[in-house]
Protein backbone atom coordinates (compact mmCIF):
# COMPACT_ATOMS: atom_id res chain seq x y z
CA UNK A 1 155.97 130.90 135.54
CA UNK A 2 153.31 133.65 135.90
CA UNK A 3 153.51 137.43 135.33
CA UNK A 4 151.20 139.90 135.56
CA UNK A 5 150.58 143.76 134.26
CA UNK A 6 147.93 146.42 134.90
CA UNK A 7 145.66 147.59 131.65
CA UNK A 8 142.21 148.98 131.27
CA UNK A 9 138.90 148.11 129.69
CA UNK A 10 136.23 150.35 128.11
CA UNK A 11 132.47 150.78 129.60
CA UNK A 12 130.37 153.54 127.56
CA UNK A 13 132.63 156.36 128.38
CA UNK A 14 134.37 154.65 131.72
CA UNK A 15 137.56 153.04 131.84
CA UNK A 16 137.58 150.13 134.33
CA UNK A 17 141.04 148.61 135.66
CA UNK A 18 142.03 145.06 134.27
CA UNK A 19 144.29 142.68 135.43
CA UNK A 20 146.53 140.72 132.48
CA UNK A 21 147.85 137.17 134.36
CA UNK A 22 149.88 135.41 132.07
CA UNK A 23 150.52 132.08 133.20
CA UNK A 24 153.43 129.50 131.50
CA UNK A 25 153.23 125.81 132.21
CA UNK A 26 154.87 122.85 130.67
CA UNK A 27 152.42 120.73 129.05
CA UNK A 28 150.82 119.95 125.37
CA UNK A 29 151.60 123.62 123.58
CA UNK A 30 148.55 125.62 123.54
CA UNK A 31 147.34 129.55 123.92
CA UNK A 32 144.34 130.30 125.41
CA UNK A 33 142.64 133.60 126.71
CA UNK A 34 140.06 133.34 129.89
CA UNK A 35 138.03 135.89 131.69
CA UNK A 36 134.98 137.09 129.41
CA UNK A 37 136.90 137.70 126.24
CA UNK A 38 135.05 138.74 123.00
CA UNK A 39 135.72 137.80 119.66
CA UNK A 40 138.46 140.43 118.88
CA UNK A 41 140.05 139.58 122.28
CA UNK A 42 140.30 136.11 121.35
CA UNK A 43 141.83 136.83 117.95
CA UNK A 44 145.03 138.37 120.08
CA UNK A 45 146.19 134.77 120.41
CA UNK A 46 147.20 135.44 116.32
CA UNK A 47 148.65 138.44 116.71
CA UNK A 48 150.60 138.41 119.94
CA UNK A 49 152.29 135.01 118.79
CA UNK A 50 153.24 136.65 115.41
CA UNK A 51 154.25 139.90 116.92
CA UNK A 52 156.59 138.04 119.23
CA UNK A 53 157.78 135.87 116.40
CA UNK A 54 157.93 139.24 113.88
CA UNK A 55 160.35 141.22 116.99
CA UNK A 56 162.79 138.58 116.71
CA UNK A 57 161.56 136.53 119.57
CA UNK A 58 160.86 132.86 119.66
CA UNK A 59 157.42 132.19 121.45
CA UNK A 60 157.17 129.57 123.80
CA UNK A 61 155.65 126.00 122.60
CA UNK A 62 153.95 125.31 126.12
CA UNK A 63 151.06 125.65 127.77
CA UNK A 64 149.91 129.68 128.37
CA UNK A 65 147.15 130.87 129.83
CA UNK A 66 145.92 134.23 129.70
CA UNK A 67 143.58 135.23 132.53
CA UNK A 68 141.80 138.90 131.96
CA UNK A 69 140.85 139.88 135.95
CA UNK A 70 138.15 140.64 137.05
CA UNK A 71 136.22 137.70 135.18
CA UNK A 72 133.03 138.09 135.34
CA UNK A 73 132.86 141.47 133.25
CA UNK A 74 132.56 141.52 129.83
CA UNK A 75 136.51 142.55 127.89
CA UNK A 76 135.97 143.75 124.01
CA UNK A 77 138.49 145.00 121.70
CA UNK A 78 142.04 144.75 120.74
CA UNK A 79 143.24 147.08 123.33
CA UNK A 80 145.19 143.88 125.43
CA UNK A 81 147.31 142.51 122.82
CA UNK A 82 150.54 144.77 124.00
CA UNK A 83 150.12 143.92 127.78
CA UNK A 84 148.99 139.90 126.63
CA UNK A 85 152.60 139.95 125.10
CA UNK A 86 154.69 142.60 127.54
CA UNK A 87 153.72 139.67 130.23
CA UNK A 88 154.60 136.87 128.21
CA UNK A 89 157.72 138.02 127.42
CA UNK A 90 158.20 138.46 131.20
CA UNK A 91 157.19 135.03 131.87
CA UNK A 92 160.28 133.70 129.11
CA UNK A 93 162.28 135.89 131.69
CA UNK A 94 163.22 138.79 128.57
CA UNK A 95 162.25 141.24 130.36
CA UNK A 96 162.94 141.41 133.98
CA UNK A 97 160.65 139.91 136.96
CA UNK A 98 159.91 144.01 138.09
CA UNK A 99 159.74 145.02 134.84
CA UNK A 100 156.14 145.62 135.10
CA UNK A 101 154.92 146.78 138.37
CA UNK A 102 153.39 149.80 138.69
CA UNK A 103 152.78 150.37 134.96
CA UNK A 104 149.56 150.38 132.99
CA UNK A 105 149.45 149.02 129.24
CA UNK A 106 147.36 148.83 126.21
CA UNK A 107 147.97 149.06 122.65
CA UNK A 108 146.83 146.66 119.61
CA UNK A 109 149.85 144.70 117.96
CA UNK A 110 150.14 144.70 114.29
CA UNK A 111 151.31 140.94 112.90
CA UNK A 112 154.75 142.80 112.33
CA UNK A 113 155.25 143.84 116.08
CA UNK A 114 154.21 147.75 115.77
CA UNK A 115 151.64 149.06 118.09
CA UNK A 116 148.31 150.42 116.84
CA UNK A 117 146.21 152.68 118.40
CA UNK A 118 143.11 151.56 120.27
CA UNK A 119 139.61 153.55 121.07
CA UNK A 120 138.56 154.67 124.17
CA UNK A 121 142.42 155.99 124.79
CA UNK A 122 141.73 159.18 126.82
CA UNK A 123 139.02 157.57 129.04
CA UNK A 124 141.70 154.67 130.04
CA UNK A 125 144.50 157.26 130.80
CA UNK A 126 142.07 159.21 133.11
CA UNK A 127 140.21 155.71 134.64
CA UNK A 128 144.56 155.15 135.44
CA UNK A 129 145.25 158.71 136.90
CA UNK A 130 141.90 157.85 139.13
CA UNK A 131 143.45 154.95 140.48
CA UNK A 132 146.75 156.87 141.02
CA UNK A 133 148.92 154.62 138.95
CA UNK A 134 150.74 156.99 137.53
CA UNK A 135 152.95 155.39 134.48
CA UNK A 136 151.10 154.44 131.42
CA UNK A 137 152.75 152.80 127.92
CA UNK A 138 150.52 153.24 124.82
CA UNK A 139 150.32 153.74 121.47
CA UNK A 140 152.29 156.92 120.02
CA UNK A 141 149.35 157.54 117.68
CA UNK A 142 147.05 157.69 120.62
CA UNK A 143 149.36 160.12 122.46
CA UNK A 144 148.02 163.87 120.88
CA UNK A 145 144.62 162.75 122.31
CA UNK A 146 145.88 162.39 126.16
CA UNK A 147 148.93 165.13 126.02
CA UNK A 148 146.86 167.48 127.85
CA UNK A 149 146.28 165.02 130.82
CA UNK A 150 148.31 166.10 134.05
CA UNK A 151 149.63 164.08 137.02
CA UNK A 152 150.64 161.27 134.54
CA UNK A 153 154.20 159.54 133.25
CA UNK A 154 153.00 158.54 129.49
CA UNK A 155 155.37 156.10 127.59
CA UNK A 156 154.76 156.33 124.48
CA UNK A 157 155.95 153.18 121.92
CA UNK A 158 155.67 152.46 118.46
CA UNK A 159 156.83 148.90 118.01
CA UNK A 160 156.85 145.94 120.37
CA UNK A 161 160.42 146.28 120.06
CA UNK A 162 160.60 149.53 121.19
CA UNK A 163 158.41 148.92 124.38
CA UNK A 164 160.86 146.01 125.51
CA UNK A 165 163.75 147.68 124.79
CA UNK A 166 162.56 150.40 127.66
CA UNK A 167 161.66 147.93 129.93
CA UNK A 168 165.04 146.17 129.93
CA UNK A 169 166.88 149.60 129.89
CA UNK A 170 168.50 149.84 126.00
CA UNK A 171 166.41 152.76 125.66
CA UNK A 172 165.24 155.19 127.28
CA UNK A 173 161.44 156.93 126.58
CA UNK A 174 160.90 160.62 128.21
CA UNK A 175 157.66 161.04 129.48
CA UNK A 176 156.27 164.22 127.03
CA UNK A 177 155.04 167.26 128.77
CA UNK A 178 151.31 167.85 129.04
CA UNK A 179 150.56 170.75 126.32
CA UNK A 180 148.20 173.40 128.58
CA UNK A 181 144.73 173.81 127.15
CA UNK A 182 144.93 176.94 126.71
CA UNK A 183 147.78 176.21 124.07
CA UNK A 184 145.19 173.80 121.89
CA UNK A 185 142.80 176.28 121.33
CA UNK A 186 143.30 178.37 118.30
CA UNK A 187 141.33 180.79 116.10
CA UNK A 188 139.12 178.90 113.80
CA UNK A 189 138.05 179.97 110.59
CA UNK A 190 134.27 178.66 109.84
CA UNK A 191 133.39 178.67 106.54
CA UNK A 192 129.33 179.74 107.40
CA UNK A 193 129.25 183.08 109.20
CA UNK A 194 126.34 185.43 109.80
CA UNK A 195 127.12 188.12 107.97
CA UNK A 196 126.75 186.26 105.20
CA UNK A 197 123.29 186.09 105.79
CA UNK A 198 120.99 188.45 104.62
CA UNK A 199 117.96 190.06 106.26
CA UNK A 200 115.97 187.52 108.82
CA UNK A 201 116.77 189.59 111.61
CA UNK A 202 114.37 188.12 114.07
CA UNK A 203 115.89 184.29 113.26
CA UNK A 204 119.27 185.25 113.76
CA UNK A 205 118.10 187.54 116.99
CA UNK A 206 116.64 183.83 118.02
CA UNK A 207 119.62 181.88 117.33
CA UNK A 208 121.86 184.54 119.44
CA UNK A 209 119.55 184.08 122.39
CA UNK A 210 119.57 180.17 121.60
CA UNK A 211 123.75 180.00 121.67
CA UNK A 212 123.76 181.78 125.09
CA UNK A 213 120.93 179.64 126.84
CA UNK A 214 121.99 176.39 124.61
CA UNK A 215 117.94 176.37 123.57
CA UNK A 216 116.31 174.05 121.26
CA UNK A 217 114.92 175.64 118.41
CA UNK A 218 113.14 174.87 115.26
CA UNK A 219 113.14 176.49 112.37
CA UNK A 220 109.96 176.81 109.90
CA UNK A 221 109.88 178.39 106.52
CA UNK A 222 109.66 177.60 102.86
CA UNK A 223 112.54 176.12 101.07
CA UNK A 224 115.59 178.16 100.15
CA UNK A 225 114.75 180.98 102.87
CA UNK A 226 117.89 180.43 104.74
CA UNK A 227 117.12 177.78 107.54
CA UNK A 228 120.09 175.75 106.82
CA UNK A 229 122.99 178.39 106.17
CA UNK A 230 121.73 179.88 109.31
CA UNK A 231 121.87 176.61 111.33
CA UNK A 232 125.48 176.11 109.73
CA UNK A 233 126.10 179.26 110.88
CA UNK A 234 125.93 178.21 114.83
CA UNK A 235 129.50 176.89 115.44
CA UNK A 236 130.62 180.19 114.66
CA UNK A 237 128.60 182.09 117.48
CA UNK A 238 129.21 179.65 120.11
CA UNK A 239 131.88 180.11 123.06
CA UNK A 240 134.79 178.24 123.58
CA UNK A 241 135.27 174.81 125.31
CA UNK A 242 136.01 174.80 128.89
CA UNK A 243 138.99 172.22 129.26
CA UNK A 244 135.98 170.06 131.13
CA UNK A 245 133.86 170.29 128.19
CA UNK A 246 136.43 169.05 125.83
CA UNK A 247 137.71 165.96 127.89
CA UNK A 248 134.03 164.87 128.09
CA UNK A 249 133.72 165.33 124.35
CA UNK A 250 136.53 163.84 123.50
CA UNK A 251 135.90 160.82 125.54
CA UNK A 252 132.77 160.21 123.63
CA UNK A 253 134.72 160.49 120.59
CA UNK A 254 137.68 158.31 121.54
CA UNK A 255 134.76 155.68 122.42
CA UNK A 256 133.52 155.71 119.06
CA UNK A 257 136.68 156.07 117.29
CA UNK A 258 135.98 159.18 115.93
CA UNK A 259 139.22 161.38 117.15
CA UNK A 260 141.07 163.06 114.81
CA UNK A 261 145.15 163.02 114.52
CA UNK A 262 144.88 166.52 115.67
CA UNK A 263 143.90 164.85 119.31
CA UNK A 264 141.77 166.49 121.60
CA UNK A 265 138.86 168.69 120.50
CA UNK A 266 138.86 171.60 121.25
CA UNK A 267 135.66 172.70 118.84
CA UNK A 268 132.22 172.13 119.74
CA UNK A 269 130.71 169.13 117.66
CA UNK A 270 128.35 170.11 114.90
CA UNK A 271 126.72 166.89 113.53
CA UNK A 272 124.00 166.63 110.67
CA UNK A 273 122.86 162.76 110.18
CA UNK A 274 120.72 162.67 107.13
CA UNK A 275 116.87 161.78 107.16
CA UNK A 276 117.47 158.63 106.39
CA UNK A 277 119.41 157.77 109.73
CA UNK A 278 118.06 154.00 111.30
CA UNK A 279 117.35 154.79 115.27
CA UNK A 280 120.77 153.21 116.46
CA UNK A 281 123.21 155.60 114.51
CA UNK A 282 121.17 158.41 115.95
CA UNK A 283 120.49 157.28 119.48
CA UNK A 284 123.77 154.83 120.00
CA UNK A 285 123.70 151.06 119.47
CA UNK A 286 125.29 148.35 117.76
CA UNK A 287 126.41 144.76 119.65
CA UNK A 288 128.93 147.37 121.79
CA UNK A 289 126.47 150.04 122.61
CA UNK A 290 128.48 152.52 120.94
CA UNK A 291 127.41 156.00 121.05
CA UNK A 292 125.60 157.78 118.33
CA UNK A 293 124.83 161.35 116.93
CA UNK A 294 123.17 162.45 119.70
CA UNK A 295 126.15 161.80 122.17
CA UNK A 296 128.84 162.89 119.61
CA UNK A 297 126.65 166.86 119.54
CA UNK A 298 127.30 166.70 123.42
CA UNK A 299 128.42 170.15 124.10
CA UNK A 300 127.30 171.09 120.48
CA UNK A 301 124.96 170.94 117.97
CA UNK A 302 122.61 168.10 116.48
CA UNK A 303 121.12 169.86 113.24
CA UNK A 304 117.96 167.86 112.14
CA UNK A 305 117.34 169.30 108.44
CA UNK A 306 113.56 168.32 107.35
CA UNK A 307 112.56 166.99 110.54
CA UNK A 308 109.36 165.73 109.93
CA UNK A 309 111.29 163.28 107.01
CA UNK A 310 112.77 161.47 109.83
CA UNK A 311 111.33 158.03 111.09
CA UNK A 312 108.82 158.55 113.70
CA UNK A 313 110.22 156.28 115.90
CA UNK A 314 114.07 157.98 115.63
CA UNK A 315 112.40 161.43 116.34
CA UNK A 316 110.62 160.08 119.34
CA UNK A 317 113.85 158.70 120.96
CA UNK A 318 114.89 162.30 121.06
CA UNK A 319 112.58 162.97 123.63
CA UNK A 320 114.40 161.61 127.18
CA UNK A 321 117.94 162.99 125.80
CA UNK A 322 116.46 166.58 125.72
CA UNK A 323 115.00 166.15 128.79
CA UNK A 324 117.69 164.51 131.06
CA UNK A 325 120.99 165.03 129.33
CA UNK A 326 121.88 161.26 128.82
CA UNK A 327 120.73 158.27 126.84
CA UNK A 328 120.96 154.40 128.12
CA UNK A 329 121.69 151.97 125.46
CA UNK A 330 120.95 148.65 126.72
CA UNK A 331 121.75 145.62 124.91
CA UNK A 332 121.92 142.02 125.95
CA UNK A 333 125.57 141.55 126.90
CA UNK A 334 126.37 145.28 127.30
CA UNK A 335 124.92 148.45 128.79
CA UNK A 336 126.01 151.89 128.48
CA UNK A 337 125.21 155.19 129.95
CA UNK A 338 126.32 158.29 127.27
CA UNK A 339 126.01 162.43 128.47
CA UNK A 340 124.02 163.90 125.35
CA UNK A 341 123.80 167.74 126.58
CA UNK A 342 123.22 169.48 122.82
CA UNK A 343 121.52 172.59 121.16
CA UNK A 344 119.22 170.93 119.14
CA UNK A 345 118.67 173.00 116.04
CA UNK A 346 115.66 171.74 113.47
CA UNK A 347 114.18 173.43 110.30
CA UNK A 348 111.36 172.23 108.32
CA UNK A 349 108.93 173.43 105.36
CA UNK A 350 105.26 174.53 106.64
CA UNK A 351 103.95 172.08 104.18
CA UNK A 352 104.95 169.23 102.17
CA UNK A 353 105.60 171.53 98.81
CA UNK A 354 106.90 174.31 101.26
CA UNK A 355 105.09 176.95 99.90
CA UNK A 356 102.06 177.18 102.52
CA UNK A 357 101.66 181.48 103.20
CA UNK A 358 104.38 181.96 100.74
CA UNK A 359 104.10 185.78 99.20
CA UNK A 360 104.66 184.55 95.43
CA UNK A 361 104.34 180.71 95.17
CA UNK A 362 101.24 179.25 95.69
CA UNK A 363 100.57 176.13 98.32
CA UNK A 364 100.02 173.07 96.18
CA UNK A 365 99.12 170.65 99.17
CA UNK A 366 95.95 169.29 100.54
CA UNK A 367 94.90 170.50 104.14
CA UNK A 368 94.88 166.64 104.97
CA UNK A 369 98.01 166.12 103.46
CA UNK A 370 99.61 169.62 105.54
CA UNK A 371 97.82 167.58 108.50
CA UNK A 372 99.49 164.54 107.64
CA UNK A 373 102.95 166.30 107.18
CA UNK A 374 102.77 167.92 110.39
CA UNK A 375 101.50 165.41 112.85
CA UNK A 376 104.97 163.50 112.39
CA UNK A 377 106.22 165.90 114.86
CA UNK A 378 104.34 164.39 118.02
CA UNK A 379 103.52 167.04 120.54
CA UNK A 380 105.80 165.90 123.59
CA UNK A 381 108.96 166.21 121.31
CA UNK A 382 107.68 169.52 120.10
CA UNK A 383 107.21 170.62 123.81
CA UNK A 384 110.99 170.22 124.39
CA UNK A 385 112.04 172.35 121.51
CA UNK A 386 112.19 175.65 123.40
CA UNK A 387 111.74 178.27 120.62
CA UNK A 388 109.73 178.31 116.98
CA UNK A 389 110.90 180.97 114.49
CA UNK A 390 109.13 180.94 111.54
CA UNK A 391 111.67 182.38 108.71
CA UNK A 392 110.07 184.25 105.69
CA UNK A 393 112.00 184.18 102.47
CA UNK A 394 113.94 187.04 101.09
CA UNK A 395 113.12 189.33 97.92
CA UNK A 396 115.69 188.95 95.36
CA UNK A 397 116.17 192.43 95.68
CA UNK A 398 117.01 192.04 99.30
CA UNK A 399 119.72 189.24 98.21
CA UNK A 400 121.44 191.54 95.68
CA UNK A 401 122.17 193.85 98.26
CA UNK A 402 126.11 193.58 98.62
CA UNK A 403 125.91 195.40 102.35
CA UNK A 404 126.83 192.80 104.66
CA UNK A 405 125.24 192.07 107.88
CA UNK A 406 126.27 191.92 111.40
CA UNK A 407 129.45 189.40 111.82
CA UNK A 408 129.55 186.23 114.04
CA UNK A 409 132.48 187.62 115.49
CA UNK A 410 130.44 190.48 117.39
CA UNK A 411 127.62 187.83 117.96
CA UNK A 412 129.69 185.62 119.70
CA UNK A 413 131.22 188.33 121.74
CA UNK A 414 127.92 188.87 123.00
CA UNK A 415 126.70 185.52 123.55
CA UNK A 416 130.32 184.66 125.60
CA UNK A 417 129.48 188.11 127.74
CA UNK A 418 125.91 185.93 128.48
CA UNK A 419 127.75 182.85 128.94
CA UNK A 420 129.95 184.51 131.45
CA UNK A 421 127.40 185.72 133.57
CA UNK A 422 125.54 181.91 133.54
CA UNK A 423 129.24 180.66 134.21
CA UNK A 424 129.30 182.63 137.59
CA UNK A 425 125.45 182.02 138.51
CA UNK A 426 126.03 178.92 138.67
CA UNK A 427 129.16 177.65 139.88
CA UNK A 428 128.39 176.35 143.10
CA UNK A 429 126.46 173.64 140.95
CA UNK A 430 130.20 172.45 140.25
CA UNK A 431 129.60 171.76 136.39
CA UNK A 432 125.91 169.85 136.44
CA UNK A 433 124.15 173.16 134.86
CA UNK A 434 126.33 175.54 132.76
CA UNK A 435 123.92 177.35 130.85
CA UNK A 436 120.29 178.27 131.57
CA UNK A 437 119.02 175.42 129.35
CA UNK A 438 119.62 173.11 131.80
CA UNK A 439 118.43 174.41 135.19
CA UNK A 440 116.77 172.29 137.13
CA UNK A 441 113.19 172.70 138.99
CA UNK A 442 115.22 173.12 142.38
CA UNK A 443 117.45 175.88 141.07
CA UNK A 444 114.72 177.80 139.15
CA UNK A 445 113.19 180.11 141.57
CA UNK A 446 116.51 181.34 142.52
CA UNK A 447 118.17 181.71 139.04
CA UNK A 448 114.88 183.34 137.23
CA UNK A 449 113.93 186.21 139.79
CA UNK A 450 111.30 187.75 138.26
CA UNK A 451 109.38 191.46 138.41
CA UNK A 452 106.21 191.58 139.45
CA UNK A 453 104.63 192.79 135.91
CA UNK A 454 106.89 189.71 134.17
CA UNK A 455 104.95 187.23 136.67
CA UNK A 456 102.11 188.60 135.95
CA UNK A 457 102.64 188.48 132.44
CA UNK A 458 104.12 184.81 132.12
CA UNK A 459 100.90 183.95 134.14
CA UNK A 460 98.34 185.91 131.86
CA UNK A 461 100.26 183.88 129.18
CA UNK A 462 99.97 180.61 130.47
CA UNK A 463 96.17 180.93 131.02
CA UNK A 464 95.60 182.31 127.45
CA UNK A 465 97.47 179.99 125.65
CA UNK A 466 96.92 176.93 128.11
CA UNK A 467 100.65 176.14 128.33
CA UNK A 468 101.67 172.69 129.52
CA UNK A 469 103.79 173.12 132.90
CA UNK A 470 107.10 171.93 130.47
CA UNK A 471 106.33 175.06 128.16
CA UNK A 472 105.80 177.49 131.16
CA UNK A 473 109.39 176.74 132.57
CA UNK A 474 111.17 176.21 129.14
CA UNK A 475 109.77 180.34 128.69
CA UNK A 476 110.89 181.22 131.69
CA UNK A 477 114.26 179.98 130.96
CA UNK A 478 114.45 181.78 127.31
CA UNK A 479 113.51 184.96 129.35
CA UNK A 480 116.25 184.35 131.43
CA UNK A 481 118.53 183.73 128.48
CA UNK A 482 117.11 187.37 127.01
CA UNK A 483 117.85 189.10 130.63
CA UNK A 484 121.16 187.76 130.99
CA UNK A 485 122.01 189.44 127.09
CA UNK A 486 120.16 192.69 128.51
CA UNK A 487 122.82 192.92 131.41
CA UNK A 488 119.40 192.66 133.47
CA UNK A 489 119.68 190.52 137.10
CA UNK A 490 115.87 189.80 137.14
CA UNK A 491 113.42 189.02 134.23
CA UNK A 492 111.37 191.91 133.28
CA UNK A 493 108.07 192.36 131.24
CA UNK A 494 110.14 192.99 128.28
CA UNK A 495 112.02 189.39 128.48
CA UNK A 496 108.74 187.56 129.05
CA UNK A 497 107.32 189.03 126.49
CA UNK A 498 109.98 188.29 123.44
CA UNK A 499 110.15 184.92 124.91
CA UNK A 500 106.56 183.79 124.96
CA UNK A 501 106.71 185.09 121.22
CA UNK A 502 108.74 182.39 120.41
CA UNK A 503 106.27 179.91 121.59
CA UNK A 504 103.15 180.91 119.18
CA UNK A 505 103.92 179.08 115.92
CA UNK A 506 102.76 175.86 117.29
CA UNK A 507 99.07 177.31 118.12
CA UNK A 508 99.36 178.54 114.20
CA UNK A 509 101.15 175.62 112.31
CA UNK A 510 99.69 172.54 115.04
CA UNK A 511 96.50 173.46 116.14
């Protein structure tokens, strides 16, 4: 007897269609999986045979062989235990010959019989709706994270039980509705906001120019000046998710198992790894290739507090994912490809006791050891950071001040107004650059029309402070940044100018 049902397998952030072939024979009794299977595939032999047993089933004491199609790529995970047992079942004729046709499956199986939910959900439901198959089962606890999907029957099941009971007609499961995503976004309440901040008007003036270009930026200034409150403070300037934007961060999320039972997100990531991070939670890794901090702050922000404690070789990895978008992981039996489009936001002291041109604490440190301390950031990476602000610290009698300062609220309203404009620049681009941070070299000449006094500014600029060709277009993209917050359609003097500024601290801290 053979049966046969549709599922779906996981690669990086792709779902791929797999083919479950069940096959019963008579012969010695014996349960065996085929077709590229890793370890936690294999171990479905346990629970499907006690998940029949635990639904009140009796499984079959004959030869079955499950085939996983196609075979020569690589299955992983627990994901095929429902449609393993869904098609043996159908080959012991409980469910009926049809049951399964035109349905896609997956789902984990608990020794008990109830279905658990699996990683990687949205990316299957959307690799399905590609193929046009258009009924899915799955696990109810994966079902917030793929309600907003349209064009889509989803049949959600929380038992074994439950799932053959639908099959066979004893009960019936509606298909939810998809909730709109306009309906999942909501007012959020961040804890940090701006006007909590006092003074360091040109940082935060930096940050609102670096939330509407999504710029790099490092902070540098001694400790407790405000870098990190002020970096915290980012979620709460930035715009909204377009529904694009969230599927792809969710899908990154869902990959790494890091969804939470609210479902889709709807907030942009904000993700601080600690100095101490090894290079394969940062950059993705792991016998999977799972993805790591860089491609969870995909359409956020990757805060890197004390940069220059990190391991050289972690910081140096940062490098291609800043400048294309995406990181590879390649590992022997797996390779995956992972978007990794974030605002990088770093802060760092000037020295190693921080107090290097501090007003009232005195530098402590060595000039080899400032040396030292600053040549772990390696010039390339700090090339790619488009702005350095050096923040100052704050009299006490400047923090006692109980006047607060300007809200996020009416910094984000600008910074959407910015994002707005970019949105419309460049939508013939179809979604490959959304904000002026990532325009390529064929798009800017057209995007960043300049005056004639800005060119010849940006050029006197260049000459003087011998910019590499990387730092002459990452200015000229700031500048556009500044424009597009000035209302302005081409870069002017004014924008050059206020963006080359934010290039200078490396000639004064690096050279």
């Amino acid at each position: 007897m053979l049966s046969s049902v549709l599922s779906c397998g996981l690669s990086g952030i792709d779902g791929f269609e797999v083919t479950v072939e069940v096959n019963l024979a008579n012969g010695m009794p014996m349960f065996e999986i085929v077709g590229l299977p890793d370890a936690s595939v294999k171990e479905s032999r346990e629970r499907v045979r006690a998940a029949i047993r635990n639904s009140g089933y009796a499984f079959p004491a004959a030869r079955l062989t499950v085939n996983l199609a196609p075979a020569d790529t690589k299955k992983e995970g627990p994901a095929f235990d429902l449609p393993i047992a869904l098609a043996t079942l159908c080959c012991l004729g409980i469910l009926p010959p049809n049951a399964l046709n035109d349905l896609t499956v997956f789902g984990e199986l608990s020794l008990d019989g109830s279905v658990r939910p699996v990683r990687g959900a949205l990316p299957m439901v959307i690799s399905a709706l590609e193929r046009e198959k258009k009924h899915l089962m799955l696990p109810m606890e994966n079902l917030n994270e793929v309600r907003c999907i349209e064009g889509i029957s989803l049949y959600p099941v929380e038992t074994l039980q439950a799932a053959i009971r639908h099959l066979t007609g004893q009960l019936v499961i509606q298909p939810p509705e998809p909730i709109p995503y306009a309906q999942l976004l909501h007012n959020v309440e961040h804890m940090e906001d701006f006007k909590h901040v006092k003074g360091q008007s040109s940082a935060k003036r930096a940050l609102e120019i670096a939330a509407a270009g999504g710029h790099n930026v490092l902070l540098i200034g001694p400790p407790g000046s405000g870098k990190t409150l002020m970096a915290r403070c980012m979620p709460s300037i930035l715009p909204d998710m377009t529904f694009s934007e969230a599927l792809e961060t969710t899908r990154i999320h869902s990959v790494a198992g890091t969804i939470p039972p609210s479902g889709l997100l709807t907030e942009r990531p904000f993700r601080s790894p600690h100095h101490t991070a090894s290079h394969a939670s940062l950059v993705g890794g792991g016998n999977n290739a799972l993805p790591g901090e860089i491609s969870k702050a995909h359409n956020g922000i990757l805060f890197l507090d004390e940069l220059p404690e990190y391991r050289r070789d972690v910081l140096e990895a940062l490098r291609q994912p800043l400048e294309d978008g995406f990181v590879t992981i390649t590992r022997v039996n797996a390779q995956a490809t992972y978007p990794s489009r974030f605002v990088l936001i770093a802060s760092m002291n000037p020295c190693p006791c921080g107090n290097l041109g501090s007003r009232t604490q005195q530098c402590r440190c060595t000039p080899t050891e400032i040396r030292r301390y600053l040549g772990r950031i390696s010039g390339p990476l700090l090339d790619r950071i488009d702005m350095h602000i050096e923040v100052e610290s704050i009299p006490a009698e400047r923090l006692a001040d109980t006047a607060e300062s300007e809200s996020s609220a009416s910094i984000r309203a600008r910074v959407s107004a910015a994002r707005g404009i970019q949105q419309k620049r460049y939508e013939s681009e179809k979604g490959k650059i959304r904000c002026n941070a990532q325009l390529a070299a064929r798009t800017l000449a057209h995007a960043c029309v300049m005056t004639r006094e800005a060119r010849e500014l940006l050029l006197l600029s260049s000459d003087r402070m011998k910019l590499s060709n990387r730092a002459y277009t990452r200015i000229l993209k700031v500048a556009r940044t500044i424009a597009d917050l000035a209302g302005a359609e081409e870069i002017g003097a004014e924008h050059i100018s206020e963006a080359v500024q934010y290039r200078t601290l490396d000639r004064k801290y690096w050279n």
